[in-house]
N, C-alpha and C. Protein backbone atom coordinates (compact mmCIF):
# COMPACT_ATOMS: atom_id res chain seq x y z
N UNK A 1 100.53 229.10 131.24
CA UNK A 1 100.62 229.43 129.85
C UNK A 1 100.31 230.92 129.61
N UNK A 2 100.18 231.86 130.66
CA UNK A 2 99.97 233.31 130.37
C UNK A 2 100.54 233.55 129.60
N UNK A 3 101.79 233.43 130.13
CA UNK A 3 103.31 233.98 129.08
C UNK A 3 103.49 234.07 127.88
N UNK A 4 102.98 232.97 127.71
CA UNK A 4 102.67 231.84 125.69
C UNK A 4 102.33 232.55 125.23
N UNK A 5 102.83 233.17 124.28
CA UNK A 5 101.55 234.37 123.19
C UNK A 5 101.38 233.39 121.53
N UNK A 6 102.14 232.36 121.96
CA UNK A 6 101.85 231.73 120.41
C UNK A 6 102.43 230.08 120.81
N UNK A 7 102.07 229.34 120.69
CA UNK A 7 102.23 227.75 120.44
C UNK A 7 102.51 227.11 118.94
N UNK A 8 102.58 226.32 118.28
CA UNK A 8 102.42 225.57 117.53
C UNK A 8 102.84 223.88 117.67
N UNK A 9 102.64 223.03 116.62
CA UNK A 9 102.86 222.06 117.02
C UNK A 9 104.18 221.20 117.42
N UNK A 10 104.63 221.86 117.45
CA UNK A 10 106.31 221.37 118.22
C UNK A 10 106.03 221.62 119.63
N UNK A 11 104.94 222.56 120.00
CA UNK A 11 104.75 222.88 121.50
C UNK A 11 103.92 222.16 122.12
N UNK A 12 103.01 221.42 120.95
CA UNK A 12 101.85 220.58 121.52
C UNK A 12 102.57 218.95 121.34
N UNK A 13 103.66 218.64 121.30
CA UNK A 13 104.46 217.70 121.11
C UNK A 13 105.18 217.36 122.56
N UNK A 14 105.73 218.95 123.18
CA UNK A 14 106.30 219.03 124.40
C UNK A 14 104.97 218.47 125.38
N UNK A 15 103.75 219.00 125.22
CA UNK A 15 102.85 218.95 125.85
C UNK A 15 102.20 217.53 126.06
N UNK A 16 102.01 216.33 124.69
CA UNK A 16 101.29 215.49 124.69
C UNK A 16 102.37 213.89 124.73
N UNK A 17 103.78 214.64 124.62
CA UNK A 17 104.28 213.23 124.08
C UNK A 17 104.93 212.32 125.64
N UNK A 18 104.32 211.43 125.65
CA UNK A 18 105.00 210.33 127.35
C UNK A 18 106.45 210.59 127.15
N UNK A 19 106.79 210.53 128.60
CA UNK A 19 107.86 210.29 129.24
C UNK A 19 108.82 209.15 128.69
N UNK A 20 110.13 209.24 128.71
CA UNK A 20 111.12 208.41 128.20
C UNK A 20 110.65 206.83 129.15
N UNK A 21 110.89 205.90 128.67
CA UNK A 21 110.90 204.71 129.48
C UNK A 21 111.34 205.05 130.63
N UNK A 22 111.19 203.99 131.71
CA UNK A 22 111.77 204.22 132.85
C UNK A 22 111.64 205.35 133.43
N UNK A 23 111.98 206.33 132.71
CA UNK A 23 111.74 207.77 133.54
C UNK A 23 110.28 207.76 134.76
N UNK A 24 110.06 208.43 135.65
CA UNK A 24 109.57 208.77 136.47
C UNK A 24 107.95 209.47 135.30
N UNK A 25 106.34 208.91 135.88
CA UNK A 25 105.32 209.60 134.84
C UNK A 25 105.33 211.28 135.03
N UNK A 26 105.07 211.86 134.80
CA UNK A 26 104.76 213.22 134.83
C UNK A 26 103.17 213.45 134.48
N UNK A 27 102.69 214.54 134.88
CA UNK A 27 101.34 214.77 135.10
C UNK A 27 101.60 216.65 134.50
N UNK A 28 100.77 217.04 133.84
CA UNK A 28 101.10 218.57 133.47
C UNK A 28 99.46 218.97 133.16
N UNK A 29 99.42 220.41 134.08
CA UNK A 29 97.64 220.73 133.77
C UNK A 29 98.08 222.07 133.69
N UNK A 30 97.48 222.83 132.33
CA UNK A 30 97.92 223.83 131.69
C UNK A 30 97.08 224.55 132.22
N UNK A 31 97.10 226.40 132.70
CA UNK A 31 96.71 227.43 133.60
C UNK A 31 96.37 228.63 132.36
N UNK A 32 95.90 229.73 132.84
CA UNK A 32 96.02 230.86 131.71
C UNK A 32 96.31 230.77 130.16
N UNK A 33 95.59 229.59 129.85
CA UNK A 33 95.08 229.45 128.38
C UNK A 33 94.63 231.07 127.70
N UNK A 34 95.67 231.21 126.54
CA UNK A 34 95.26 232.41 125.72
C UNK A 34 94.56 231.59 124.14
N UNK A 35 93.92 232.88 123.52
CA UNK A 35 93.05 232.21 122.84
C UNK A 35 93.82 231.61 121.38
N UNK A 36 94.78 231.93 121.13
CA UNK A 36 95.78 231.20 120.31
C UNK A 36 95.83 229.87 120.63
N UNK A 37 96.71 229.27 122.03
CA UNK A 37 96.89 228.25 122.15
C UNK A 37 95.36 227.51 122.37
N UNK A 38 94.33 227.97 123.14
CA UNK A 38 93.18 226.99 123.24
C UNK A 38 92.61 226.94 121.83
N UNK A 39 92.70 227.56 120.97
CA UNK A 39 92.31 227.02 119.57
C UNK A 39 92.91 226.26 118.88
N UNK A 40 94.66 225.93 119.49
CA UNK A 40 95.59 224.80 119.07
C UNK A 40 94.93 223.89 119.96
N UNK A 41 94.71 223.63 120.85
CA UNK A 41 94.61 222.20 121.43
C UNK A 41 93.21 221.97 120.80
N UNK A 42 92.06 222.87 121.00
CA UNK A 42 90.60 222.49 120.20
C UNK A 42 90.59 221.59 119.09
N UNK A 43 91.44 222.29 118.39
CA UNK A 43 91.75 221.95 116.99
C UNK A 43 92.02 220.95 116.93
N UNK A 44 93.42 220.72 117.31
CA UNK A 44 94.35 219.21 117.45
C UNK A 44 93.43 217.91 118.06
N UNK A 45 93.10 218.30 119.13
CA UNK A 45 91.93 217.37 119.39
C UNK A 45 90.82 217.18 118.81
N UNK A 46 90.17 217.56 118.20
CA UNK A 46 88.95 217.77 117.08
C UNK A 46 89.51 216.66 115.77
N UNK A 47 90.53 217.05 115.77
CA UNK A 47 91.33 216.11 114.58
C UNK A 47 91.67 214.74 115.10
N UNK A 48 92.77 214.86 115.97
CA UNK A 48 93.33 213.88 116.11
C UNK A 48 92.82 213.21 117.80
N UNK A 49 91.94 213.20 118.55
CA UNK A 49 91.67 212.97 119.77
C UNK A 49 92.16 212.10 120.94
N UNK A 50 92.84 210.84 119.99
CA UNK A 50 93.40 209.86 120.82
C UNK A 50 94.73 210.63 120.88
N UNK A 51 95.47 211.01 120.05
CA UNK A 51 96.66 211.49 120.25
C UNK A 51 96.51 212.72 121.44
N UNK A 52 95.79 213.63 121.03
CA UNK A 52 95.70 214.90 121.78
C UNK A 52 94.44 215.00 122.69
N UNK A 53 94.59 213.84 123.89
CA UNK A 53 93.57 213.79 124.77
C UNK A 53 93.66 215.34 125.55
N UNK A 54 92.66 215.81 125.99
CA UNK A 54 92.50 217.11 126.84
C UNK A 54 92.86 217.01 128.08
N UNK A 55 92.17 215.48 128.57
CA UNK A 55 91.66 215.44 129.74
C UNK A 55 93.35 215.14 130.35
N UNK A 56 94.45 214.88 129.70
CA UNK A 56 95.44 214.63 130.62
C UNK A 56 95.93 215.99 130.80
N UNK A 57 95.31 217.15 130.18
CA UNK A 57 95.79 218.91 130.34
C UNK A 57 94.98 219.81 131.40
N UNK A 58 93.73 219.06 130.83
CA UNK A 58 92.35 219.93 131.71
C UNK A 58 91.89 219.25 132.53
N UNK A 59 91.91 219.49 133.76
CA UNK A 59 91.60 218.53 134.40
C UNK A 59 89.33 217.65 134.67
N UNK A 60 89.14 219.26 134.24
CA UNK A 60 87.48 219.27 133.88
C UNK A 60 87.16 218.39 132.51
N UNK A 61 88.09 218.15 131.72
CA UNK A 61 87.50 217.24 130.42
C UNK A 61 87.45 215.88 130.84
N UNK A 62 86.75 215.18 130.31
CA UNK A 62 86.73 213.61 130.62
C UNK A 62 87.41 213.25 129.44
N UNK A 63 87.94 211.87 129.57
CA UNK A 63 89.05 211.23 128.95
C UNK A 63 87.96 211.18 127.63
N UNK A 64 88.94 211.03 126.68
CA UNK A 64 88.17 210.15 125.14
C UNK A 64 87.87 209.18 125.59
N UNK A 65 88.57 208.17 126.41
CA UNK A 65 88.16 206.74 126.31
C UNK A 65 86.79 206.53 127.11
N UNK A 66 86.28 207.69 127.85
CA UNK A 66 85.06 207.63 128.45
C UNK A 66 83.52 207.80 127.75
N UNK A 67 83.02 206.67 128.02
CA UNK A 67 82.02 206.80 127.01
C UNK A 67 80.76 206.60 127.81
N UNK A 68 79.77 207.59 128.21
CA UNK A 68 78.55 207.66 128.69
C UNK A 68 77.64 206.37 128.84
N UNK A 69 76.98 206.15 129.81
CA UNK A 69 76.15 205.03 129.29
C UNK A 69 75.16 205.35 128.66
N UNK A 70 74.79 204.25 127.60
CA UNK A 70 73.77 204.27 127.02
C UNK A 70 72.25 204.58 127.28
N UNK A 71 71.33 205.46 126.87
CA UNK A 71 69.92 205.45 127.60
C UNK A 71 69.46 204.36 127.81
């Protein structure tokens, strides 16, 4: 994502939305985050989290669906 000097959400659409049926899964982990786009995904995820999980981008985030154990 060096290249990216600007995203919006048509780009975070390319980024979050599954594969056609049948099609083969795909796996995508985004590199050279500029500070435009990491404040789009922050964001988007902050809002919407199930939709815009991180952890299928970053590979260091843990999933939403992961939930700590309890003390």
């Amino acid at each position: 994502m060096t290249h990216t000097p600007f995203m919006d959400v048509a780009g975070l659409h390319l980024l979050f939305t599954p594969t056609i049926s049948g099609g083969p899964a795909r796996r995508a982990t985004v590199t050279g985050l500029r500070a435009q786009l990491l404040w789009l995904l922050l964001t988007a995820a902050d809002v919407n989290p199930t939709v815009f999980d991180l952890s299928r981008l970053l590979p260091d985030v843990p999933s939403v669906a992961f939930h700590p154990a309890a003390p």
